[in-house]
Protein backbone atom coordinates (compact mmCIF):
# COMPACT_ATOMS: atom_id res chain seq x y z
CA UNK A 1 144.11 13.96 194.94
CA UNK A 2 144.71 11.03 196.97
CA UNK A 3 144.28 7.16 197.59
CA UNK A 4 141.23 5.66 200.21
CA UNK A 5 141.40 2.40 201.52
CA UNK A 6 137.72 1.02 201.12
CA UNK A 7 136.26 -2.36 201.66
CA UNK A 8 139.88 -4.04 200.18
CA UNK A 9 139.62 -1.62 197.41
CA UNK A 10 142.33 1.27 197.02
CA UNK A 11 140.25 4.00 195.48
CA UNK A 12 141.29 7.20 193.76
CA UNK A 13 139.72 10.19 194.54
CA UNK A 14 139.84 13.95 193.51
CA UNK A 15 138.42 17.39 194.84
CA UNK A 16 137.78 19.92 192.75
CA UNK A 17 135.89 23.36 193.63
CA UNK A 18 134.11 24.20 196.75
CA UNK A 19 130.81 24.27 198.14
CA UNK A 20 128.13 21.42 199.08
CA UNK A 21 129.91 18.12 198.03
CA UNK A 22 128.73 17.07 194.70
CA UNK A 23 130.09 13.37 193.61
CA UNK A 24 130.76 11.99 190.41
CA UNK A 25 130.63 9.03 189.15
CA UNK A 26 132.05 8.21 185.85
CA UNK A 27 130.92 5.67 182.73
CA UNK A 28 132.18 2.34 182.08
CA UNK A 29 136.13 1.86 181.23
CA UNK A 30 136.29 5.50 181.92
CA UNK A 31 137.71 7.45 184.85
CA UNK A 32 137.46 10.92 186.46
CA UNK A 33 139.06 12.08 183.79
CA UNK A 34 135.44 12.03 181.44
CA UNK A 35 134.20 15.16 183.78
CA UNK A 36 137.06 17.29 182.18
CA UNK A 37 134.69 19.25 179.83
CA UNK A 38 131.97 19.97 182.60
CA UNK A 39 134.12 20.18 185.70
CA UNK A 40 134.92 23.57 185.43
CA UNK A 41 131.18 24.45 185.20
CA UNK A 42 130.22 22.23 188.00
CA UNK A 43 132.99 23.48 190.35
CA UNK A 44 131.66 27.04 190.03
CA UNK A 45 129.03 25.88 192.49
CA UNK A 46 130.08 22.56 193.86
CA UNK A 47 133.00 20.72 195.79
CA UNK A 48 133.65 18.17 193.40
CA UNK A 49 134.15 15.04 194.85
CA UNK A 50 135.31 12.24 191.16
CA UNK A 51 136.87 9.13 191.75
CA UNK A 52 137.97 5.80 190.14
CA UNK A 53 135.40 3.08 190.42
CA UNK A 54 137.32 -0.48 190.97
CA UNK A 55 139.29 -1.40 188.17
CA UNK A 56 138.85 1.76 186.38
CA UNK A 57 141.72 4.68 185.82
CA UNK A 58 143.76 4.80 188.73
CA UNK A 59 141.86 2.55 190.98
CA UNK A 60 143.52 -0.99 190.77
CA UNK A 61 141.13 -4.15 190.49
CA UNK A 62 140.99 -6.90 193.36
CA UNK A 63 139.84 -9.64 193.36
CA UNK A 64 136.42 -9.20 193.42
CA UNK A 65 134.01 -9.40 190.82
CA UNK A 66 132.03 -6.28 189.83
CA UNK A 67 128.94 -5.55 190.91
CA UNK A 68 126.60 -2.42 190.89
CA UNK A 69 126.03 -3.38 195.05
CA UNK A 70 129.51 -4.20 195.81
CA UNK A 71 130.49 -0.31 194.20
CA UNK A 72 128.32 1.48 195.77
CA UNK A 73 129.29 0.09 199.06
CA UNK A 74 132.70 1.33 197.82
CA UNK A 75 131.60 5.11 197.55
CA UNK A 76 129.58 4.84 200.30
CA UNK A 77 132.54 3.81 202.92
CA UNK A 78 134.89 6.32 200.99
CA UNK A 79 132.09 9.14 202.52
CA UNK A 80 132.31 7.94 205.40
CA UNK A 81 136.07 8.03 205.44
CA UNK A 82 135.55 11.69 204.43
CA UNK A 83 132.98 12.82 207.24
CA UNK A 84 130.37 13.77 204.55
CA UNK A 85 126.42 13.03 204.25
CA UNK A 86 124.06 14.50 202.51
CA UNK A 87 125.85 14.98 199.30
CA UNK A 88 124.48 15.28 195.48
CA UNK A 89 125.53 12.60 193.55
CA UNK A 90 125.94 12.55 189.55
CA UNK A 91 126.50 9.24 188.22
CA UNK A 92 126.52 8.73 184.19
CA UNK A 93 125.99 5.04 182.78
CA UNK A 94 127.69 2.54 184.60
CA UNK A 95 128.22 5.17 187.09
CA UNK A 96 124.71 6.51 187.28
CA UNK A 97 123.58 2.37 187.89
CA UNK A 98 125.96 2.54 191.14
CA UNK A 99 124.76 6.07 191.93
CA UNK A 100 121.20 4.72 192.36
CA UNK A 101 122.33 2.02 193.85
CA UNK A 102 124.46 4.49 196.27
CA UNK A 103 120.84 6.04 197.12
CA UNK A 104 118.73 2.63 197.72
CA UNK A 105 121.28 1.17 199.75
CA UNK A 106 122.08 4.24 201.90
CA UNK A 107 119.22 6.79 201.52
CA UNK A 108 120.04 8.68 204.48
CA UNK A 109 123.34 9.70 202.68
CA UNK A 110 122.54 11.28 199.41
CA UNK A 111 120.52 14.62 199.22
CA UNK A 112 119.75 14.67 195.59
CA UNK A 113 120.50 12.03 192.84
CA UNK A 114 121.25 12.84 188.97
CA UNK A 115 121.41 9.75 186.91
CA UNK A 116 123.16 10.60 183.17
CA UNK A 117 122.08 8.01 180.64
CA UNK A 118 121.33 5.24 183.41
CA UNK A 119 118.54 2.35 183.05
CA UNK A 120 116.72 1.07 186.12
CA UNK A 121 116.90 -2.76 184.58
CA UNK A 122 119.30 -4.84 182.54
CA UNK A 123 116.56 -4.98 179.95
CA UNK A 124 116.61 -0.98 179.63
CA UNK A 125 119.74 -0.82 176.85
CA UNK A 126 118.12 -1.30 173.25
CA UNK A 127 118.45 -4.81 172.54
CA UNK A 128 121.23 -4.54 170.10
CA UNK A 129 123.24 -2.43 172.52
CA UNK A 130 122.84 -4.85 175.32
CA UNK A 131 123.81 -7.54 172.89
CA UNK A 132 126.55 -5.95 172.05
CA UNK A 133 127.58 -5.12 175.89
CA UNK A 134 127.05 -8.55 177.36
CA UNK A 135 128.94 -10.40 174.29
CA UNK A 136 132.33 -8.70 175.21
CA UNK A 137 135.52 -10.23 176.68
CA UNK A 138 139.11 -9.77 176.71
CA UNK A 139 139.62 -10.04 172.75
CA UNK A 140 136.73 -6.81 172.65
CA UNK A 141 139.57 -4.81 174.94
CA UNK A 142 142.30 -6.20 172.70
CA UNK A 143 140.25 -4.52 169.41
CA UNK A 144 139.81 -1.22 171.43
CA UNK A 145 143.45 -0.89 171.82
CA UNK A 146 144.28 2.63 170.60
CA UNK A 147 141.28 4.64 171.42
CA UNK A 148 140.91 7.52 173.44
CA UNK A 149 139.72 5.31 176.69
CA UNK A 150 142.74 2.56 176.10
CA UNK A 151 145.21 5.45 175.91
CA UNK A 152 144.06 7.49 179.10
CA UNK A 153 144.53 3.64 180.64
CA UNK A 154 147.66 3.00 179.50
CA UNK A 155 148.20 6.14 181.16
CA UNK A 156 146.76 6.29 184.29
CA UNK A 157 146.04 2.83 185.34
CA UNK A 158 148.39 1.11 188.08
CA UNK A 159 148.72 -2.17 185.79
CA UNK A 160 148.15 -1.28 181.79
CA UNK A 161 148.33 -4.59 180.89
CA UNK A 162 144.41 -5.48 182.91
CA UNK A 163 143.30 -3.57 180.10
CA UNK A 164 141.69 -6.54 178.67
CA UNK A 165 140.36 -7.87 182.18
CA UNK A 166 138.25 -4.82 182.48
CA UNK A 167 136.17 -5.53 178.87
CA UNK A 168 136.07 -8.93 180.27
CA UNK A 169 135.09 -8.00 183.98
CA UNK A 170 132.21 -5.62 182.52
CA UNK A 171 131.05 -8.00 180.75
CA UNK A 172 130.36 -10.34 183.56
CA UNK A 173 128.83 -7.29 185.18
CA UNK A 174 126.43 -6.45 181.99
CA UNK A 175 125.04 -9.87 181.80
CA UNK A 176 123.70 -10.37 185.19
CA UNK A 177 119.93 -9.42 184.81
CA UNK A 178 118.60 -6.88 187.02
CA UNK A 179 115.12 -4.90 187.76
CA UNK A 180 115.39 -1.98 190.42
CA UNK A 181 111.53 -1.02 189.60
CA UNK A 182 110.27 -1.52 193.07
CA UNK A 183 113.35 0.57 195.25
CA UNK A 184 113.04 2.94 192.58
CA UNK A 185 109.23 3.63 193.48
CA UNK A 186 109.89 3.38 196.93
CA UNK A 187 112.91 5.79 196.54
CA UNK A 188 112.68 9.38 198.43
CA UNK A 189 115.78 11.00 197.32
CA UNK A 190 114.79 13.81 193.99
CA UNK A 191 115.95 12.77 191.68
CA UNK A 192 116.64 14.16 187.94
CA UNK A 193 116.99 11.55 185.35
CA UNK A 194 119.20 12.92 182.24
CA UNK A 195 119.24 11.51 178.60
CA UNK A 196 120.02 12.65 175.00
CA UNK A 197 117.20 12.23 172.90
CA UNK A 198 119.79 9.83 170.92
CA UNK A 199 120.79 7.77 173.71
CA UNK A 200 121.41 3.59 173.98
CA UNK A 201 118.14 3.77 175.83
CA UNK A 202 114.86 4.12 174.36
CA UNK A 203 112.45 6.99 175.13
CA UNK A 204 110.00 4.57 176.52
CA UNK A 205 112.09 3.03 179.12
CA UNK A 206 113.27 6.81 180.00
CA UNK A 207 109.61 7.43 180.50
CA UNK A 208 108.46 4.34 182.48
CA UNK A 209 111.99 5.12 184.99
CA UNK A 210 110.50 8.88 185.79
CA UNK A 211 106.99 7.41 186.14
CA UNK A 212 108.08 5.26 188.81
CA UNK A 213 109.64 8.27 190.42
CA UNK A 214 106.64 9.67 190.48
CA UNK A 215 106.71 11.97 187.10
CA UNK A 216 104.36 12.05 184.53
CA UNK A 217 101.49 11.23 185.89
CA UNK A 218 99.56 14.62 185.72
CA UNK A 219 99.89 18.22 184.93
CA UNK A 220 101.75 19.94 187.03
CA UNK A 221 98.99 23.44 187.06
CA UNK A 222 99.45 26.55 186.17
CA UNK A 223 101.58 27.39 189.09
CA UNK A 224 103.22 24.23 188.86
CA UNK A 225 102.26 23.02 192.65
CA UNK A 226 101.66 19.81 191.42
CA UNK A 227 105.40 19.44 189.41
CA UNK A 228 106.70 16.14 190.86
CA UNK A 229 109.91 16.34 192.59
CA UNK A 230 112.07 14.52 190.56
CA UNK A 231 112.42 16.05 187.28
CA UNK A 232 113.55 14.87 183.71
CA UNK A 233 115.43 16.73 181.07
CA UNK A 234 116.27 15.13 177.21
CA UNK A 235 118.84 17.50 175.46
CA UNK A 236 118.73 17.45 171.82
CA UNK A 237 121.73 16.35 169.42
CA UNK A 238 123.24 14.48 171.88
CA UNK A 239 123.97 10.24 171.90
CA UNK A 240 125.16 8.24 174.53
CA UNK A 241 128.77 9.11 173.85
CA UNK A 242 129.12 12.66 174.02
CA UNK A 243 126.70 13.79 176.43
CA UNK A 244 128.70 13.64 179.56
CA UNK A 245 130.83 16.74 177.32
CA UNK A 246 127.94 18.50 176.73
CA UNK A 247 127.53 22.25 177.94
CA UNK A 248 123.97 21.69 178.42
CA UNK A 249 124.40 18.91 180.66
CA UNK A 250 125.24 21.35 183.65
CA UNK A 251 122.90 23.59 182.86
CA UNK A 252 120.17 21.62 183.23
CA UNK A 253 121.91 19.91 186.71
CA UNK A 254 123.18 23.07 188.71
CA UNK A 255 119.82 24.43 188.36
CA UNK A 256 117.99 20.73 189.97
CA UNK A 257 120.95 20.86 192.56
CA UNK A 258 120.71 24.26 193.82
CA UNK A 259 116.82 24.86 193.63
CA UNK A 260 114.56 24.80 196.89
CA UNK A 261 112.65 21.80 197.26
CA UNK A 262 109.07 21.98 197.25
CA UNK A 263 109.01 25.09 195.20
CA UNK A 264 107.97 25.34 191.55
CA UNK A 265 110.58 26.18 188.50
């Protein structure tokens, strides 16, 4: 566990496990803390690499504003302080959008790509969630005092009291419009795009984001030759909210992470 000095940013970063370097990237006004209930899976097969996106948990804000671009520059200087390329990298929500941006903006350094609940556009939420996302600001951090994410804050975070900048800061971040759709097609890294079938993002935008990876587009045949190489799971019972402590979200990744490329299954 240690601090990285990145781009101005003083990032927090943990390893966990060993094995090929597998990175995490957690949700919005979360930290590395939301892997807790997977983690131990994961690390069974991976070197866990989780940290702190700016302004989140134990990573400090600057002043900067937040941007899915100006974060993934962040992880992808703190891999180069590390020495590593070609890692796996899991990003869920607001982590998963910097994740893909991670592999657009640096393909040659991410092996395979797992995106947890993640859109491709601003337009991807369900227009009542989005709503709900881009209308926040510091009196929306004030009414989640208390909560489970406010309390690991108070916690963990170097100033408690930017609690409220960070709803605020988001915000700014949700309402800037966005449409990835042509680096997504032109994207090489496989990819597996995660969702529960409850999720803040409808089924239709889940299946437009693996058609531009290349999936869905035919049957795969019998011996499954033709299977795409970017794959797609939806795991049942699940919402937006809980599937990042779901059981069933590592099995369906360990098996995408660790199986030979061009072969079917």
């Amino acid at each position: 566990m240690a601090y990285a000095e990145v781009n101005g940013v003083r990032i927090w970063y943990e390893t966990h496990g060993s094995g090929r370097p597998l990175v995490l990237l957690h949700g919005g006004y979360g930290a590395t803390e939301d892997f807790a209930p997977i983690r131990p899976a994961l690390a069974t097969r991976r070197r866990l690499i989780a940290l702190d996106l700016q302004g989140h948990g134990r990573t400090a804000d600057v002043d900067r504003p937040l941007r899915y671009e100006s974060l993934a520059e962040d992880v992808a200087a703190l891999l180069g302080q590390l020495d590593l390329t070609g890692v796996d990298l899991l990003g869920y929500s607001l982590g998963g959008g910097v994740a893909l941006r991670t592999a657009i903006q640096h393909p040659g350094l991410v092996r395979r790509l797992v995106l947890v609940s993640t859109p491709y556009r601003q337009r991807g939420w369900y227009p009542q969630v989005l709503a709900a996302m881009v209308a926040q600001d510091e009196r929306a951090g004030d009414r989640m005092r208390g909560t489970p994410a406010h309390e690991l804050y108070q916690r963990i975070a170097p100033r408690p009291q930017d609690w409220p900048r960070l709803w605020a800061r988001s915000a700014d971040l949700l309402r800037r419009d966005y449409d990835w759709s042509a680096e997504v097609a032109a994207l090489d890294t496989p990819t597996l795009l995660v969702y529960a079938d409850a999720d803040a993002i409808p089924v239709t935008h889940v299946a437009e984001f693996y058609g531009l990876l290349g999936g869905g587009r035919r049957d795969a045949g019998r011996d499954g030759t033709d299977r795409p190489v970017s794959r797609l799971a939806v795991l049942p019972g699940l919402t937006h909210a809980d599937i990042l402590t779901s059981p069933a979200l590592p099995g369906v990744v360990l098996p995408f992470l660790t199986h030979p490329l061009g072969v079917p299954g």
